[in-house]
Protein backbone atom coordinates (compact mmCIF):
# COMPACT_ATOMS: atom_id res chain seq x y z
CA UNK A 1 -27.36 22.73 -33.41
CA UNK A 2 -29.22 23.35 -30.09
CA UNK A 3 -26.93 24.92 -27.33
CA UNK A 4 -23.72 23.89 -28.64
CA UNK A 5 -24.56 19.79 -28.66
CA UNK A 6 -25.15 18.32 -31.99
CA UNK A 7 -28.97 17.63 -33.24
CA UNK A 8 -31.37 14.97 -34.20
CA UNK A 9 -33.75 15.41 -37.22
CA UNK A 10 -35.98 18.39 -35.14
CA UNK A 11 -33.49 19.89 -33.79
CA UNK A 12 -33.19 17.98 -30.34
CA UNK A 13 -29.68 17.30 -29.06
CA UNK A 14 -29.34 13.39 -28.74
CA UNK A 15 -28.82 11.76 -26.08
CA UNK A 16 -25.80 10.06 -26.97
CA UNK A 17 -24.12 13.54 -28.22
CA UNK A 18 -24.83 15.43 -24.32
CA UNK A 19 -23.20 12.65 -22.51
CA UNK A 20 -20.21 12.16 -24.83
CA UNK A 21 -19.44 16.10 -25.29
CA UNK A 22 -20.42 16.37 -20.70
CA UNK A 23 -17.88 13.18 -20.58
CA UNK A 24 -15.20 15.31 -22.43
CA UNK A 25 -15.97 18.42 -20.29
CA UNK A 26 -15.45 16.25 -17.09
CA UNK A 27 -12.15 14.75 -17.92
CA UNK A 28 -11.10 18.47 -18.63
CA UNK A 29 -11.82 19.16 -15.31
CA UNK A 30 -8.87 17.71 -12.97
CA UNK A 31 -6.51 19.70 -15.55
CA UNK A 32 -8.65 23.33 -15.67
CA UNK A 33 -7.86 22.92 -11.82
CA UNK A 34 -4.16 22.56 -11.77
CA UNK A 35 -3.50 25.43 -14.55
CA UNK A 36 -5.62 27.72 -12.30
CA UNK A 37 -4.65 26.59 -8.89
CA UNK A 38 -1.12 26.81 -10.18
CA UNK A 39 -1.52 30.08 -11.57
CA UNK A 40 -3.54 31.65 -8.54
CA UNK A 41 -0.35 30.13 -6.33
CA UNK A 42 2.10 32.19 -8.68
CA UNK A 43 -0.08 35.12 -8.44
CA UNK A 44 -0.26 35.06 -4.90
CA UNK A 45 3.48 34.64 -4.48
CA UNK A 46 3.93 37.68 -6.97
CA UNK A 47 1.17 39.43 -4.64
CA UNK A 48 2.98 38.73 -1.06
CA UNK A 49 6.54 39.78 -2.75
CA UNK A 50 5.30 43.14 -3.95
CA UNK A 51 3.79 43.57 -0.28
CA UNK A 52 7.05 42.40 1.43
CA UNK A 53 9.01 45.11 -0.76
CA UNK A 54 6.40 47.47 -0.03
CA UNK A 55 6.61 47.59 3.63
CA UNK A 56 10.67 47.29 3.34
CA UNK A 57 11.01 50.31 0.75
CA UNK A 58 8.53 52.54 2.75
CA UNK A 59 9.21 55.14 4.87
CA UNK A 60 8.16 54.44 8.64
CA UNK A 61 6.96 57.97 8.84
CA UNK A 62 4.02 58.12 5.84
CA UNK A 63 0.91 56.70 6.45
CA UNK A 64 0.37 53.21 5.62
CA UNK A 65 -0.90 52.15 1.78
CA UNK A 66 -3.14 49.60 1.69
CA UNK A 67 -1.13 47.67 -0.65
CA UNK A 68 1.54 47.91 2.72
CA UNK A 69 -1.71 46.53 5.25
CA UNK A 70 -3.08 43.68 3.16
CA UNK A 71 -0.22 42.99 0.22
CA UNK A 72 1.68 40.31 2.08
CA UNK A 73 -1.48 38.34 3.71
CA UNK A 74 -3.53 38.32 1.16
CA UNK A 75 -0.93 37.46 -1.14
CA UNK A 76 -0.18 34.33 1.29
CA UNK A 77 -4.00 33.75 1.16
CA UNK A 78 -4.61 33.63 -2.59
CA UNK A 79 -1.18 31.26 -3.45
CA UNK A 80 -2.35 28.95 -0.96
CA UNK A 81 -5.87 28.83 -2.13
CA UNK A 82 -4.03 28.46 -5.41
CA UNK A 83 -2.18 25.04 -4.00
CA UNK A 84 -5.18 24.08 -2.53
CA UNK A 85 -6.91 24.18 -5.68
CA UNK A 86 -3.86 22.35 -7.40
CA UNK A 87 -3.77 19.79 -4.77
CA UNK A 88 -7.75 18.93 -5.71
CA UNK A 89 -7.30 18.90 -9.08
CA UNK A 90 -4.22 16.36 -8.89
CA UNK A 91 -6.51 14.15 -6.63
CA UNK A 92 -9.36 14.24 -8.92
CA UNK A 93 -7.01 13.33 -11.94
CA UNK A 94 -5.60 10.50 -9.74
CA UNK A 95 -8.87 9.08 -8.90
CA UNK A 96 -10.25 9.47 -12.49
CA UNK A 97 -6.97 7.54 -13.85
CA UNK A 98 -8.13 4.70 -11.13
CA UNK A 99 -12.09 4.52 -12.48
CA UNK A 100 -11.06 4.72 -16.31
CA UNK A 101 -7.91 2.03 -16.49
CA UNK A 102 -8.49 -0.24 -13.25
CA UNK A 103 -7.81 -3.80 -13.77
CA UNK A 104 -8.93 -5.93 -11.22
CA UNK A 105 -7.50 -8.76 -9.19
CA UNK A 106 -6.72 -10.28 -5.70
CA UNK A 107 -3.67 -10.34 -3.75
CA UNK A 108 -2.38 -12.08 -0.92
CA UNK A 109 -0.37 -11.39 2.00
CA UNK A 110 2.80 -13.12 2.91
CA UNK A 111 6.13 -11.91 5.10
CA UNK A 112 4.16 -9.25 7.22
CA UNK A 113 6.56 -7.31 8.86
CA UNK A 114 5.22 -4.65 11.00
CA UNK A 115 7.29 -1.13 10.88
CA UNK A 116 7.10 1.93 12.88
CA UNK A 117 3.97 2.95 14.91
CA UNK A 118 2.25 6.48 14.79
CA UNK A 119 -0.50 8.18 16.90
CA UNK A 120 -2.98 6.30 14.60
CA UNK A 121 -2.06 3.87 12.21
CA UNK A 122 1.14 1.07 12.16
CA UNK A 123 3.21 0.81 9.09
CA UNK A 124 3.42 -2.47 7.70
CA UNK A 125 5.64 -4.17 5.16
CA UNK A 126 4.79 -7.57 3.18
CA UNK A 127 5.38 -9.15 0.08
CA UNK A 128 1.96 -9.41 -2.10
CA UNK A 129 1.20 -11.94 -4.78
CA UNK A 130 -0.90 -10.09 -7.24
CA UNK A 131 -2.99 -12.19 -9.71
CA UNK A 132 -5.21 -10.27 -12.87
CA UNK A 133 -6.40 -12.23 -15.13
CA UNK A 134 -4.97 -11.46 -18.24
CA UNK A 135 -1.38 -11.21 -17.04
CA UNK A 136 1.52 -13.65 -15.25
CA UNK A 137 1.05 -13.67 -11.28
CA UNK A 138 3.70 -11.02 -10.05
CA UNK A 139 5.68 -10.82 -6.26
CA UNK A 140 6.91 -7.36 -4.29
CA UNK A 141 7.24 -6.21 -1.48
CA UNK A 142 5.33 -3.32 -0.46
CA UNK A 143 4.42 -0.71 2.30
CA UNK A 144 0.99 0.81 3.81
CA UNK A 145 0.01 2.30 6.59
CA UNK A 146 -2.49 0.27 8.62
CA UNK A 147 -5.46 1.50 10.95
CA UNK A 148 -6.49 -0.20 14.59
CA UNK A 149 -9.70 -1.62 12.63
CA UNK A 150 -7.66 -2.79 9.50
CA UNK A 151 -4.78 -4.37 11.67
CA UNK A 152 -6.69 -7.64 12.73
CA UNK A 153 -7.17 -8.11 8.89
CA UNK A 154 -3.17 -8.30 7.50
CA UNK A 155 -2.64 -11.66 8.48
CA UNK A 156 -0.24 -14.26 6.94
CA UNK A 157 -1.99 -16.14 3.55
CA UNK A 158 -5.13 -13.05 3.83
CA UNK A 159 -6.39 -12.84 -0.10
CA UNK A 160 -7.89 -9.34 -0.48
CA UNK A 161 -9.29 -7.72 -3.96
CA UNK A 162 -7.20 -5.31 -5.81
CA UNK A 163 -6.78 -3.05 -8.26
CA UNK A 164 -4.06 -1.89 -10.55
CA UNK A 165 -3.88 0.88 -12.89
CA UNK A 166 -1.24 1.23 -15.51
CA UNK A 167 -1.52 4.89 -15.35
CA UNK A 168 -1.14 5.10 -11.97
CA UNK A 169 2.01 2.35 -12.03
CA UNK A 170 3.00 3.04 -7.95
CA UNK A 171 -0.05 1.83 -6.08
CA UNK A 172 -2.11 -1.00 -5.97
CA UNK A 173 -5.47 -0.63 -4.22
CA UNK A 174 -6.46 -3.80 -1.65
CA UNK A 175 -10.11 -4.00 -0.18
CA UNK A 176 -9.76 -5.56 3.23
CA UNK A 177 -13.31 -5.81 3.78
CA UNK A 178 -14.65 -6.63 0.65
CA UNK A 179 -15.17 -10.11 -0.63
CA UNK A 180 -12.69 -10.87 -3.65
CA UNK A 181 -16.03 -12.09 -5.83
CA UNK A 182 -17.88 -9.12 -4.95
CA UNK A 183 -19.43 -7.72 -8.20
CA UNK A 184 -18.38 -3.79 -7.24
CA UNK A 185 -15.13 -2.70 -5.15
CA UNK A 186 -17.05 -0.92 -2.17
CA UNK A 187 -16.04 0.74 0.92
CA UNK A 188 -12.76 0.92 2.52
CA UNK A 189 -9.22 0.67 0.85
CA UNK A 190 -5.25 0.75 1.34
CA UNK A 191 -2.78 1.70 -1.00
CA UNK A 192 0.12 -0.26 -1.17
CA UNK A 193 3.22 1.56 -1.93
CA UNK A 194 6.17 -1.14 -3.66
CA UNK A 195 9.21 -1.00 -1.74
């Protein structure tokens, strides 16, 4: 064995046996991130509460410990770092689940009924036909949030690639600007939400 990865005849690690054991490594990653940024959130929580009692329980007329100065900030600091770190983690399991089990499709748009209006996008509701081959054609309704430039492009009958992922059972993925016989889904993407 040569640095942990299993060898060829000499005493080289193949090729085959880095990627497969880095693979492994990588889909470890999105759930190393949530333990830790869950646990630095609990420390930091922990942290700011023994600050808080500090300052409470002390009296006004001793000088100040530094565990009384910096307890209750950096405590605040550290858990959310800690969520932070969660947050990234969920998002990188997320878009892992997407790559790995993605089945691709198109959908089209019918019933567009346009909701409330924000400072920057317009929520939209519509039923979608969603066709992947493989499985029987299926009809929603769903919600998204739609952008000034993607707007012009959720019209009535508009067929749009997609992508569904059984893992991830509560979005489907539509590429407004990509064509639905593109080779690759490139670029950018709304997540449909079903209703």
């Amino acid at each position: 064995m040569t640095a942990g990865y299993p060898t060829l005849w000499r005493g080289a690690p193949t090729l085959a046996a880095v990627s497969k054991l880095d693979g492994r490594r990588r889909r470890r990653l999105p759930t190393t991130l949530i333990a830790a940024g869950v646990a630095l959130a609990l420390a930091g929580v922990l942290w700011f509460a023994v600050g808080l009692v500090a300052v409470i329980i002390r009296d006004p007329l001793d000088p100040p410990h530094w565990l009384v100065l910096i307890g209750a900030p950096v405590g605040l600091f550290v858990a959310f770092g800690g969520g932070m770190m969660a947050g990234v983690g969920e998002h990188i399991s997320v878009e892992r689940r997407w790559h790995d089990d993605g089945r691709r499709g198109t959908v089209t748009l019918s019933d567009l009924r346009p909701g409330a209006a924000g400072e920057s996008s317009q929520e939209l509701t519509c039923e979608l036909e969603i066709q992947v081959a493989g499985q029987d054609p299926r009809r929603g309704d769903h919600r998204t949030s739609v952008g000034p430039l993607d707007a012009a492009r959720m019209v009535e009958g508009a067929t749009f690639p997609c992508q569904l992922s059984p893992t991830v059972p509560n979005r489907i993925r539509v590429w407004p600007y990509t064509d639905p016989e593109a080779a690759e889904l490139t670029g950018r993407y709304l997540d449909f939400r079903p209703i």
